[in-house]
C-alpha atoms as a PDB file:
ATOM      1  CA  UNK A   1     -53.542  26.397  -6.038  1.00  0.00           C
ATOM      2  CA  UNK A   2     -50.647  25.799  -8.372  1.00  0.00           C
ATOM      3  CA  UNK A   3     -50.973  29.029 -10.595  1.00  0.00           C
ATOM      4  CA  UNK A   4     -50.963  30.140  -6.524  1.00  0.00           C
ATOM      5  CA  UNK A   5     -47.637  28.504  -5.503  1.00  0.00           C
ATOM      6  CA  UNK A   6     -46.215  29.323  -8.990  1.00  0.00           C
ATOM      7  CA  UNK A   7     -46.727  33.060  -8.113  1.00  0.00           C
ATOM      8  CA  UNK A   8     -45.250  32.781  -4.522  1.00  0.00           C
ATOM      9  CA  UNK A   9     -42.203  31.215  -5.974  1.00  0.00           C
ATOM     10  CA  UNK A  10     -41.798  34.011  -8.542  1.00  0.00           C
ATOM     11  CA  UNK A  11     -41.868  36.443  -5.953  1.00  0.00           C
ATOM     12  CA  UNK A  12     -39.698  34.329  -3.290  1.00  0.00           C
ATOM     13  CA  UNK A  13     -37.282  34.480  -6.113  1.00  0.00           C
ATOM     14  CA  UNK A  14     -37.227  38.412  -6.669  1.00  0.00           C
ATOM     15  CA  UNK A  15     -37.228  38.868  -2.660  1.00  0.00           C
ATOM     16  CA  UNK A  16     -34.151  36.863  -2.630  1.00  0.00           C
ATOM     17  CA  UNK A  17     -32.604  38.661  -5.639  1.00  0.00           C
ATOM     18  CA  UNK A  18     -33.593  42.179  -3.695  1.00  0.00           C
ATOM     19  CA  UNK A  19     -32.618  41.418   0.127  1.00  0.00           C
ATOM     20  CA  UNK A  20     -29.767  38.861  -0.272  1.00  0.00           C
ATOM     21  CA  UNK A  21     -29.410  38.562   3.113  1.00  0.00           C
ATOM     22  CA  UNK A  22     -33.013  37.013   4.040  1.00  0.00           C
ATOM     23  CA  UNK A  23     -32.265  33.712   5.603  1.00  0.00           C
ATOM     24  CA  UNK A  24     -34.695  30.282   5.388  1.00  0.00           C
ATOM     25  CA  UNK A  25     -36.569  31.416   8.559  1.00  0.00           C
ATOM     26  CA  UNK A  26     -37.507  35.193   6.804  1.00  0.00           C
ATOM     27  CA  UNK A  27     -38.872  33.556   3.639  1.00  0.00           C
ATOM     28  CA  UNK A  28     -40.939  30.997   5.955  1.00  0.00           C
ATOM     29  CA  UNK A  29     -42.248  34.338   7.738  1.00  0.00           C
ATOM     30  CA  UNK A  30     -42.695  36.329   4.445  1.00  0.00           C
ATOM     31  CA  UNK A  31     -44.669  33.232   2.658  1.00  0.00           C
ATOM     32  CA  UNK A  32     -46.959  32.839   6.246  1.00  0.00           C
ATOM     33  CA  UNK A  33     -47.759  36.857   6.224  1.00  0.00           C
ATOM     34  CA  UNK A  34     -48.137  36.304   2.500  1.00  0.00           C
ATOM     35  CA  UNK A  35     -50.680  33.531   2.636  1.00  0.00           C
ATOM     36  CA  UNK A  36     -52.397  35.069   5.785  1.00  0.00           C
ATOM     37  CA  UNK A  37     -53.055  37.945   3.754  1.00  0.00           C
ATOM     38  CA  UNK A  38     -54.421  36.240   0.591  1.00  0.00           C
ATOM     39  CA  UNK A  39     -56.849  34.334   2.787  1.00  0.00           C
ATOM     40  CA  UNK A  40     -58.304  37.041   4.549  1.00  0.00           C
ATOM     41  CA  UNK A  41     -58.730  39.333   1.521  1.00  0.00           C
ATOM     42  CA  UNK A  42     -59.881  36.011  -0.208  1.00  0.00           C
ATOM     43  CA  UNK A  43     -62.381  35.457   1.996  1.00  0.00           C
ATOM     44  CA  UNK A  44     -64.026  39.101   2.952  1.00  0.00           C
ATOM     45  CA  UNK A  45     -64.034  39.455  -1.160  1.00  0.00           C
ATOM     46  CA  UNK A  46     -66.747  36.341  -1.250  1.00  0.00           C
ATOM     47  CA  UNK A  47     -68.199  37.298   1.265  1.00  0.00           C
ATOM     48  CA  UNK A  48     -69.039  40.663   0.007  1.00  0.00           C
ATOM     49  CA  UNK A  49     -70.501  39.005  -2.899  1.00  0.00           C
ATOM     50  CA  UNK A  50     -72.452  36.515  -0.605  1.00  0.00           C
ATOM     51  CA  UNK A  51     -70.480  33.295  -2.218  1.00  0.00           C
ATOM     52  CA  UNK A  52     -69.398  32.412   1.016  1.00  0.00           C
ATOM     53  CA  UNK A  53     -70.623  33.007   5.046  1.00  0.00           C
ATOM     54  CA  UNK A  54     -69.852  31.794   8.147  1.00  0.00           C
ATOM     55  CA  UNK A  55     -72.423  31.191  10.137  1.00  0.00           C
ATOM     56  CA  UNK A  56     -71.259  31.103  13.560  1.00  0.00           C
ATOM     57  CA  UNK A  57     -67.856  32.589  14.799  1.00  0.00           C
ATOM     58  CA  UNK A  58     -65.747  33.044  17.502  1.00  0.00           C
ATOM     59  CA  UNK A  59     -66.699  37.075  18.178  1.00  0.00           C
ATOM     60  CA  UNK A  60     -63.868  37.652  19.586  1.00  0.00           C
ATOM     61  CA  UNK A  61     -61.486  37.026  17.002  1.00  0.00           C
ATOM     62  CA  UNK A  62     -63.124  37.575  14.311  1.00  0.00           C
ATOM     63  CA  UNK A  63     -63.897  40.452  12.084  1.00  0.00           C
ATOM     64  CA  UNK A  64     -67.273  41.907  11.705  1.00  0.00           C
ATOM     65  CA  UNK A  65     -68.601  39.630  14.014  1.00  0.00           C
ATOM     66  CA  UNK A  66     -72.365  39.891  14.400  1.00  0.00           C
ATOM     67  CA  UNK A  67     -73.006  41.052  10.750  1.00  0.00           C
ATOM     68  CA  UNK A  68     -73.184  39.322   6.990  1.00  0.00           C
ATOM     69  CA  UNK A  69     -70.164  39.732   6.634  1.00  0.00           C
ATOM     70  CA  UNK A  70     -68.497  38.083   9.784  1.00  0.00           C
ATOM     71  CA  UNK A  71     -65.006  36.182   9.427  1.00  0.00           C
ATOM     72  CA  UNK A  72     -62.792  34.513  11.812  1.00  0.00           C
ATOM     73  CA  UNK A  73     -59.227  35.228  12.106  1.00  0.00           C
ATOM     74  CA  UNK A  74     -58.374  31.722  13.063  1.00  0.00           C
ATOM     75  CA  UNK A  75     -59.560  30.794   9.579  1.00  0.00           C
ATOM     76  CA  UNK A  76     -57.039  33.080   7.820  1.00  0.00           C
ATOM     77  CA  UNK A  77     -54.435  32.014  10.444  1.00  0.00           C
ATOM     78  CA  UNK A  78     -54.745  27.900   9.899  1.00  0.00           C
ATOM     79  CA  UNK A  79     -55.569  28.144   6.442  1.00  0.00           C
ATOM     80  CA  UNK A  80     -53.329  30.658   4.988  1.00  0.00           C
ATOM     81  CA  UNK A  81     -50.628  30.499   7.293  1.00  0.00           C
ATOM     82  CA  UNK A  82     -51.357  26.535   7.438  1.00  0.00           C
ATOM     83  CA  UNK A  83     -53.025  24.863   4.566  1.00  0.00           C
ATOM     84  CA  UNK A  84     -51.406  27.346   1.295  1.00  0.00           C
ATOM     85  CA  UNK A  85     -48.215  28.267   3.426  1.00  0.00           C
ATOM     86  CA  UNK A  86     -47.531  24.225   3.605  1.00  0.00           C
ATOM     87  CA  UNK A  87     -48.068  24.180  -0.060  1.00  0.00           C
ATOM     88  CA  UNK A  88     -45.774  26.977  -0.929  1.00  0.00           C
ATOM     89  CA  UNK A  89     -43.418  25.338   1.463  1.00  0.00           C
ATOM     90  CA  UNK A  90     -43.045  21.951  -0.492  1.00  0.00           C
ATOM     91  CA  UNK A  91     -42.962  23.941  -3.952  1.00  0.00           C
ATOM     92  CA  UNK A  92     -40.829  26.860  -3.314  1.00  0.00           C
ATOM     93  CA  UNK A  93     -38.075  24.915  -1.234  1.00  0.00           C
ATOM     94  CA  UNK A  94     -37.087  22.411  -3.484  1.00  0.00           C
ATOM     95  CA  UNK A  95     -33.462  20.943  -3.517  1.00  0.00           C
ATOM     96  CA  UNK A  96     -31.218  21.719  -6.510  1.00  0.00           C
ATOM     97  CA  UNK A  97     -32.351  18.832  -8.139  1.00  0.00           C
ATOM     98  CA  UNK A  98     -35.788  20.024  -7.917  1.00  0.00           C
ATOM     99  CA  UNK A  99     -37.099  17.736  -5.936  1.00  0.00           C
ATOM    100  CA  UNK A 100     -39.748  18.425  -2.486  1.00  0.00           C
ATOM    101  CA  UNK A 101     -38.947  17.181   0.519  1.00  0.00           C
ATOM    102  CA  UNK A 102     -41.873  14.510   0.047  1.00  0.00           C
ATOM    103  CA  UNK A 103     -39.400  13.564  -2.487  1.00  0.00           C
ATOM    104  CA  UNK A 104     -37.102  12.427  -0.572  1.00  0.00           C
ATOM    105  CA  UNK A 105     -35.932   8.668  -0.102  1.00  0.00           C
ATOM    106  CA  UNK A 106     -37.153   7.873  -3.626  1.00  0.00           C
ATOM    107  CA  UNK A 107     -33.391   7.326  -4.812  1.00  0.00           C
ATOM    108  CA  UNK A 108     -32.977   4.716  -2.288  1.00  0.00           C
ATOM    109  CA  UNK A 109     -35.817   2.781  -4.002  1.00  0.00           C
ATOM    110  CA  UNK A 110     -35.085  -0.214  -6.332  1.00  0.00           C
ATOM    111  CA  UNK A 111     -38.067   0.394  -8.697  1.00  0.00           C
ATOM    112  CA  UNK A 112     -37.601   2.548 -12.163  1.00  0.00           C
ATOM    113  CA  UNK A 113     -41.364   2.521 -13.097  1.00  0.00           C
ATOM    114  CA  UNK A 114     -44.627   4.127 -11.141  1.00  0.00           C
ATOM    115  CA  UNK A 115     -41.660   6.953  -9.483  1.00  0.00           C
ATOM    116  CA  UNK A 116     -44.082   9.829 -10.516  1.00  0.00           C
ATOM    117  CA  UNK A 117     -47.079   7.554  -8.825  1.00  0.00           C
ATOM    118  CA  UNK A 118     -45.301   7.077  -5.564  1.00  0.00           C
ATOM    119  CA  UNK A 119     -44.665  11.004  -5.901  1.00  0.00           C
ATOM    120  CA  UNK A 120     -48.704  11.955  -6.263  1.00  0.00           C
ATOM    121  CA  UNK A 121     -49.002   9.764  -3.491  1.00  0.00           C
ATOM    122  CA  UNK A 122     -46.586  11.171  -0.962  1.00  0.00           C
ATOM    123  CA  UNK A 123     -47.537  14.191  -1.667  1.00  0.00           C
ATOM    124  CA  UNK A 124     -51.235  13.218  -1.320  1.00  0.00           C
ATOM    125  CA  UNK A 125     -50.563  12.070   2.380  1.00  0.00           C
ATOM    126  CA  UNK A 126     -49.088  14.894   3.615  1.00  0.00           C
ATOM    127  CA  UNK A 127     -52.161  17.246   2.416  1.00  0.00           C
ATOM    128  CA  UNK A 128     -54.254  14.563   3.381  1.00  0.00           C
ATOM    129  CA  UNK A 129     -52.898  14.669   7.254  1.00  0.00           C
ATOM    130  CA  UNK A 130     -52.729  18.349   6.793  1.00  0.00           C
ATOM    131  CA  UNK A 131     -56.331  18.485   5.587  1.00  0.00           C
ATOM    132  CA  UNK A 132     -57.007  16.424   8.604  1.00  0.00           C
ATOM    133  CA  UNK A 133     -55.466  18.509  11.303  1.00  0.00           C
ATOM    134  CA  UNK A 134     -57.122  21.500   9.492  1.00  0.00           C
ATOM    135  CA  UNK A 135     -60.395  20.461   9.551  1.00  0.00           C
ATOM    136  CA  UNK A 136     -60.231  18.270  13.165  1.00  0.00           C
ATOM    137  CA  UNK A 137     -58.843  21.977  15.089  1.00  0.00           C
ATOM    138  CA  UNK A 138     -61.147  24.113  12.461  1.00  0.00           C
ATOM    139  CA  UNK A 139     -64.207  21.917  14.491  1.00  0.00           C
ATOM    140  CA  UNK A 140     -63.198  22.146  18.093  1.00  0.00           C
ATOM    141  CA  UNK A 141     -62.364  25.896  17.771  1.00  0.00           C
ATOM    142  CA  UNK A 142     -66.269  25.959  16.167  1.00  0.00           C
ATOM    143  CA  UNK A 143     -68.008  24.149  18.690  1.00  0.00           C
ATOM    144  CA  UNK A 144     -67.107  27.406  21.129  1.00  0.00           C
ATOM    145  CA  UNK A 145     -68.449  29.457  18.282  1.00  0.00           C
ATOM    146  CA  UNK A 146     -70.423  32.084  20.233  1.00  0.00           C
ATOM    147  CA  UNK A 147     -71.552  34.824  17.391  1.00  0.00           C
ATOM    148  CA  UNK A 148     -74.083  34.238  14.489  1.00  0.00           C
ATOM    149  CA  UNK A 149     -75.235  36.511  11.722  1.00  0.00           C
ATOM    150  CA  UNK A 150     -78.680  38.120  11.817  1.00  0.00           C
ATOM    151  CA  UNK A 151     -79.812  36.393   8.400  1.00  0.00           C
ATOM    152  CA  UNK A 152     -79.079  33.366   6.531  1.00  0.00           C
ATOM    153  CA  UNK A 153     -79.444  33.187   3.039  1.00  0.00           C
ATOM    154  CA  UNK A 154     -81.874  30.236   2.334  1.00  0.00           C
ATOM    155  CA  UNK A 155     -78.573  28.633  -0.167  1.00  0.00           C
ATOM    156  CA  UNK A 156     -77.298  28.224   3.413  1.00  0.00           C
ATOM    157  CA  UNK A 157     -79.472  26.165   5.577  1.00  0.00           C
ATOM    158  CA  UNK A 158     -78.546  22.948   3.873  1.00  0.00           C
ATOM    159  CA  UNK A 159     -82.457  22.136   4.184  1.00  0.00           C
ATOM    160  CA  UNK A 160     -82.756  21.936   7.782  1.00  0.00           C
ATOM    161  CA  UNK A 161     -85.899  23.368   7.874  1.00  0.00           C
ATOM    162  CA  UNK A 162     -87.733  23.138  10.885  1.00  0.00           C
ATOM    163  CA  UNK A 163     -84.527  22.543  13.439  1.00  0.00           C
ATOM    164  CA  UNK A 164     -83.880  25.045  15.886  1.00  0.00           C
ATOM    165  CA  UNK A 165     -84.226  28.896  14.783  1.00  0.00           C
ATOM    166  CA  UNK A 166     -84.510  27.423  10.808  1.00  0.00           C
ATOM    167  CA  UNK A 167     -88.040  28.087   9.450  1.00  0.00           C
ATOM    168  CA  UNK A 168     -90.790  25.439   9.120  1.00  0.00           C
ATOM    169  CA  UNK A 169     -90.350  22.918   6.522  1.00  0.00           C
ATOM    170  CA  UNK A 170     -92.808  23.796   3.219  1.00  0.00           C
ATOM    171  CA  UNK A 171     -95.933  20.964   3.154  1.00  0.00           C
ATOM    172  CA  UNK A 172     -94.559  18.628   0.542  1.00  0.00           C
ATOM    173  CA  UNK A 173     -91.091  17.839   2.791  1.00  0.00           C
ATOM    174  CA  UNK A 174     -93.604  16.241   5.358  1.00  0.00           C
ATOM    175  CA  UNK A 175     -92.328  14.212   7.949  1.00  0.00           C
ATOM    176  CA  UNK A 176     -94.652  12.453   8.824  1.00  0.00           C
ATOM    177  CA  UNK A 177     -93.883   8.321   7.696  1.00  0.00           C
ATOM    178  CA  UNK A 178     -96.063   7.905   4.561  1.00  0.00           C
ATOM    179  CA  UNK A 179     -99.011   5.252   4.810  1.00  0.00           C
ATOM    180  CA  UNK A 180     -98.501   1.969   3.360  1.00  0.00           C
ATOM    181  CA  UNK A 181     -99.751   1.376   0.007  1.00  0.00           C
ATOM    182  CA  UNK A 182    -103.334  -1.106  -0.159  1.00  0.00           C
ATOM    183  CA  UNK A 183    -102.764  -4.443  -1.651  1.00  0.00           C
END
Protein backbone atom coordinates (compact mmCIF):
# COMPACT_ATOMS: atom_id res chain seq x y z
CA UNK A 1 0.00 0.00 0.00
CA UNK A 2 2.58 2.71 0.46
CA UNK A 3 4.92 1.85 -2.59
CA UNK A 4 0.93 2.13 -3.94
CA UNK A 5 0.16 5.68 -2.70
CA UNK A 6 3.81 6.68 -3.44
CA UNK A 7 3.08 5.87 -7.15
CA UNK A 8 -0.36 7.70 -7.23
CA UNK A 9 1.31 10.74 -5.89
CA UNK A 10 4.05 10.62 -8.55
CA UNK A 11 1.59 10.54 -11.11
CA UNK A 12 -0.95 13.16 -9.38
CA UNK A 13 2.11 15.27 -9.60
CA UNK A 14 2.86 14.87 -13.47
CA UNK A 15 -1.10 15.20 -14.17
CA UNK A 16 -0.92 18.46 -12.48
CA UNK A 17 2.31 19.52 -14.23
CA UNK A 18 0.46 18.37 -17.75
CA UNK A 19 -3.28 19.77 -17.32
CA UNK A 20 -2.73 22.82 -15.03
CA UNK A 21 -6.07 23.52 -14.97
CA UNK A 22 -7.43 20.20 -13.14
CA UNK A 23 -9.08 21.42 -10.02
CA UNK A 24 -9.28 19.34 -6.37
CA UNK A 25 -12.56 17.67 -7.51
CA UNK A 26 -10.72 16.19 -11.06
CA UNK A 27 -7.79 14.71 -9.11
CA UNK A 28 -10.43 13.14 -6.51
CA UNK A 29 -12.16 11.67 -9.81
CA UNK A 30 -8.83 10.72 -11.55
CA UNK A 31 -7.41 8.91 -8.17
CA UNK A 32 -11.22 7.02 -7.78
CA UNK A 33 -11.08 5.82 -11.69
CA UNK A 34 -7.44 5.15 -10.88
CA UNK A 35 -7.97 2.92 -7.89
CA UNK A 36 -11.20 1.36 -9.44
CA UNK A 37 -9.10 0.23 -12.11
CA UNK A 38 -6.18 -1.25 -10.09
CA UNK A 39 -8.70 -3.25 -8.10
CA UNK A 40 -10.46 -4.80 -10.75
CA UNK A 41 -7.37 -5.75 -12.81
CA UNK A 42 -5.94 -6.71 -9.29
CA UNK A 43 -8.41 -8.92 -8.63
CA UNK A 44 -9.33 -10.83 -12.15
CA UNK A 45 -5.23 -11.26 -12.25
CA UNK A 46 -5.57 -13.64 -8.89
CA UNK A 47 -8.17 -14.94 -9.86
CA UNK A 48 -6.83 -16.23 -13.04
CA UNK A 49 -4.17 -17.79 -11.08
CA UNK A 50 -6.77 -19.25 -8.55
CA UNK A 51 -5.14 -17.12 -5.45
CA UNK A 52 -8.29 -15.65 -4.87
CA UNK A 53 -12.38 -16.55 -5.59
CA UNK A 54 -15.45 -15.37 -4.64
CA UNK A 55 -17.71 -17.66 -3.91
CA UNK A 56 -21.00 -16.18 -4.15
CA UNK A 57 -21.82 -12.84 -6.03
CA UNK A 58 -24.27 -10.55 -6.85
CA UNK A 59 -24.83 -11.84 -10.80
CA UNK A 60 -25.92 -8.96 -11.73
CA UNK A 61 -23.15 -6.78 -11.18
CA UNK A 62 -20.61 -8.71 -11.41
CA UNK A 63 -18.33 -9.98 -14.06
CA UNK A 64 -18.21 -13.51 -15.15
CA UNK A 65 -20.76 -14.37 -12.90
CA UNK A 66 -21.50 -18.09 -12.82
CA UNK A 67 -17.88 -19.19 -13.69
CA UNK A 68 -14.25 -19.54 -11.73
CA UNK A 69 -13.57 -16.63 -12.41
CA UNK A 70 -16.62 -14.51 -11.12
CA UNK A 71 -16.02 -10.90 -9.55
CA UNK A 72 -18.25 -8.31 -8.25
CA UNK A 73 -18.15 -4.82 -9.32
CA UNK A 74 -19.19 -3.53 -5.98
CA UNK A 75 -15.90 -4.94 -4.73
CA UNK A 76 -13.78 -2.84 -7.14
CA UNK A 77 -16.18 0.10 -6.49
CA UNK A 78 -15.88 0.16 -2.34
CA UNK A 79 -12.52 -1.01 -2.29
CA UNK A 80 -10.72 0.81 -4.92
CA UNK A 81 -12.75 3.72 -5.16
CA UNK A 82 -13.17 3.42 -1.16
CA UNK A 83 -10.56 1.67 0.84
CA UNK A 84 -7.03 2.71 -1.59
CA UNK A 85 -8.78 5.98 -2.94
CA UNK A 86 -9.09 7.08 1.00
CA UNK A 87 -5.51 6.21 1.31
CA UNK A 88 -4.27 8.11 -1.63
CA UNK A 89 -6.50 10.84 -0.38
CA UNK A 90 -4.69 11.37 3.07
CA UNK A 91 -1.14 10.92 1.29
CA UNK A 92 -1.42 12.80 -1.85
CA UNK A 93 -3.31 15.92 -0.31
CA UNK A 94 -1.10 16.94 2.22
CA UNK A 95 -0.78 20.68 3.33
CA UNK A 96 2.46 22.54 2.52
CA UNK A 97 3.82 21.56 5.60
CA UNK A 98 3.31 18.06 4.73
CA UNK A 99 1.10 17.18 7.01
CA UNK A 100 -2.56 14.81 6.37
CA UNK A 101 -5.53 16.01 7.35
CA UNK A 102 -5.49 13.34 10.32
CA UNK A 103 -2.77 15.65 11.17
CA UNK A 104 -4.50 18.22 11.96
CA UNK A 105 -5.04 19.81 15.56
CA UNK A 106 -1.70 18.35 16.68
CA UNK A 107 -0.17 22.02 16.93
CA UNK A 108 -2.77 22.93 19.33
CA UNK A 109 -1.45 20.15 21.63
CA UNK A 110 0.78 20.96 24.67
CA UNK A 111 2.87 17.73 24.50
CA UNK A 112 6.47 17.64 22.52
CA UNK A 113 7.02 13.83 22.97
CA UNK A 114 4.83 10.62 21.57
CA UNK A 115 3.62 13.43 18.38
CA UNK A 116 4.55 10.64 15.82
CA UNK A 117 2.46 8.06 18.27
CA UNK A 118 -0.63 10.18 18.37
CA UNK A 119 -0.03 10.37 14.43
CA UNK A 120 -0.03 6.24 13.89
CA UNK A 121 -2.92 6.43 15.93
CA UNK A 122 -5.12 8.92 14.15
CA UNK A 123 -4.36 7.60 11.28
CA UNK A 124 -5.13 4.07 12.59
CA UNK A 125 -8.79 5.20 13.44
CA UNK A 126 -9.73 6.49 10.42
CA UNK A 127 -8.73 3.10 8.45
CA UNK A 128 -10.03 1.39 11.26
CA UNK A 129 -13.74 3.09 10.79
CA UNK A 130 -13.08 2.83 7.14
CA UNK A 131 -12.23 -0.86 7.43
CA UNK A 132 -15.40 -1.04 9.36
CA UNK A 133 -17.82 0.53 6.98
CA UNK A 134 -16.04 -1.58 4.27
CA UNK A 135 -16.48 -4.71 5.62
CA UNK A 136 -20.16 -3.99 7.56
CA UNK A 137 -21.75 -2.81 3.63
CA UNK A 138 -19.26 -5.56 1.89
CA UNK A 139 -21.69 -8.17 4.24
CA UNK A 140 -25.16 -6.86 3.70
CA UNK A 141 -24.56 -6.44 -0.09
CA UNK A 142 -23.36 -10.47 0.32
CA UNK A 143 -26.13 -11.77 2.14
CA UNK A 144 -28.30 -10.98 -1.33
CA UNK A 145 -25.50 -12.78 -3.07
CA UNK A 146 -27.50 -14.82 -5.60
CA UNK A 147 -24.65 -16.49 -8.05
CA UNK A 148 -22.05 -19.21 -7.04
CA UNK A 149 -19.30 -20.84 -9.02
CA UNK A 150 -19.66 -24.41 -10.30
CA UNK A 151 -16.46 -25.68 -8.26
CA UNK A 152 -14.68 -24.82 -5.22
CA UNK A 153 -11.26 -25.49 -4.79
CA UNK A 154 -10.95 -27.66 -1.58
CA UNK A 155 -8.22 -24.46 -0.16
CA UNK A 156 -11.67 -22.82 -0.09
CA UNK A 157 -14.14 -24.56 2.03
CA UNK A 158 -12.52 -23.48 5.24
CA UNK A 159 -13.26 -27.24 6.41
CA UNK A 160 -16.87 -27.18 6.42
CA UNK A 161 -17.20 -30.42 5.30
CA UNK A 162 -20.39 -31.93 5.52
CA UNK A 163 -22.64 -28.46 5.65
CA UNK A 164 -24.88 -27.84 2.95
CA UNK A 165 -23.62 -28.68 -0.78
CA UNK A 166 -19.78 -29.19 0.96
CA UNK A 167 -18.75 -32.88 0.72
CA UNK A 168 -18.83 -35.36 3.63
CA UNK A 169 -16.33 -34.91 6.25
CA UNK A 170 -13.25 -37.75 5.82
CA UNK A 171 -13.64 -40.56 8.94
CA UNK A 172 -11.02 -39.21 11.28
CA UNK A 173 -12.95 -35.48 11.60
CA UNK A 174 -15.83 -37.57 13.27
CA UNK A 175 -18.38 -35.85 15.01
CA UNK A 176 -19.58 -37.89 16.93
CA UNK A 177 -18.59 -36.81 21.03
CA UNK A 178 -15.71 -39.22 21.84
CA UNK A 179 -16.39 -41.85 24.74
CA UNK A 180 -15.06 -41.15 28.04
CA UNK A 181 -11.88 -42.64 28.96
CA UNK A 182 -12.20 -45.95 31.78
CA UNK A 183 -10.83 -45.19 35.13
Amino acid sequence: MPLNMMGVDAYLKWVRRHVPRINRAGLIAFVMVLMFAQDVIGELITLLQGVDRYVWVGGSISLFPGTDYQFPLYEGLVWGCGMVGLSALIYCFRDSRGRMITDRGLDRLKIRRGRTFLRVLSLGAVFNIAMLVFFLGYNVVNQHADTTQPTVPSYIENDMCGLGDNPECPPAWSTTTPAEPSR
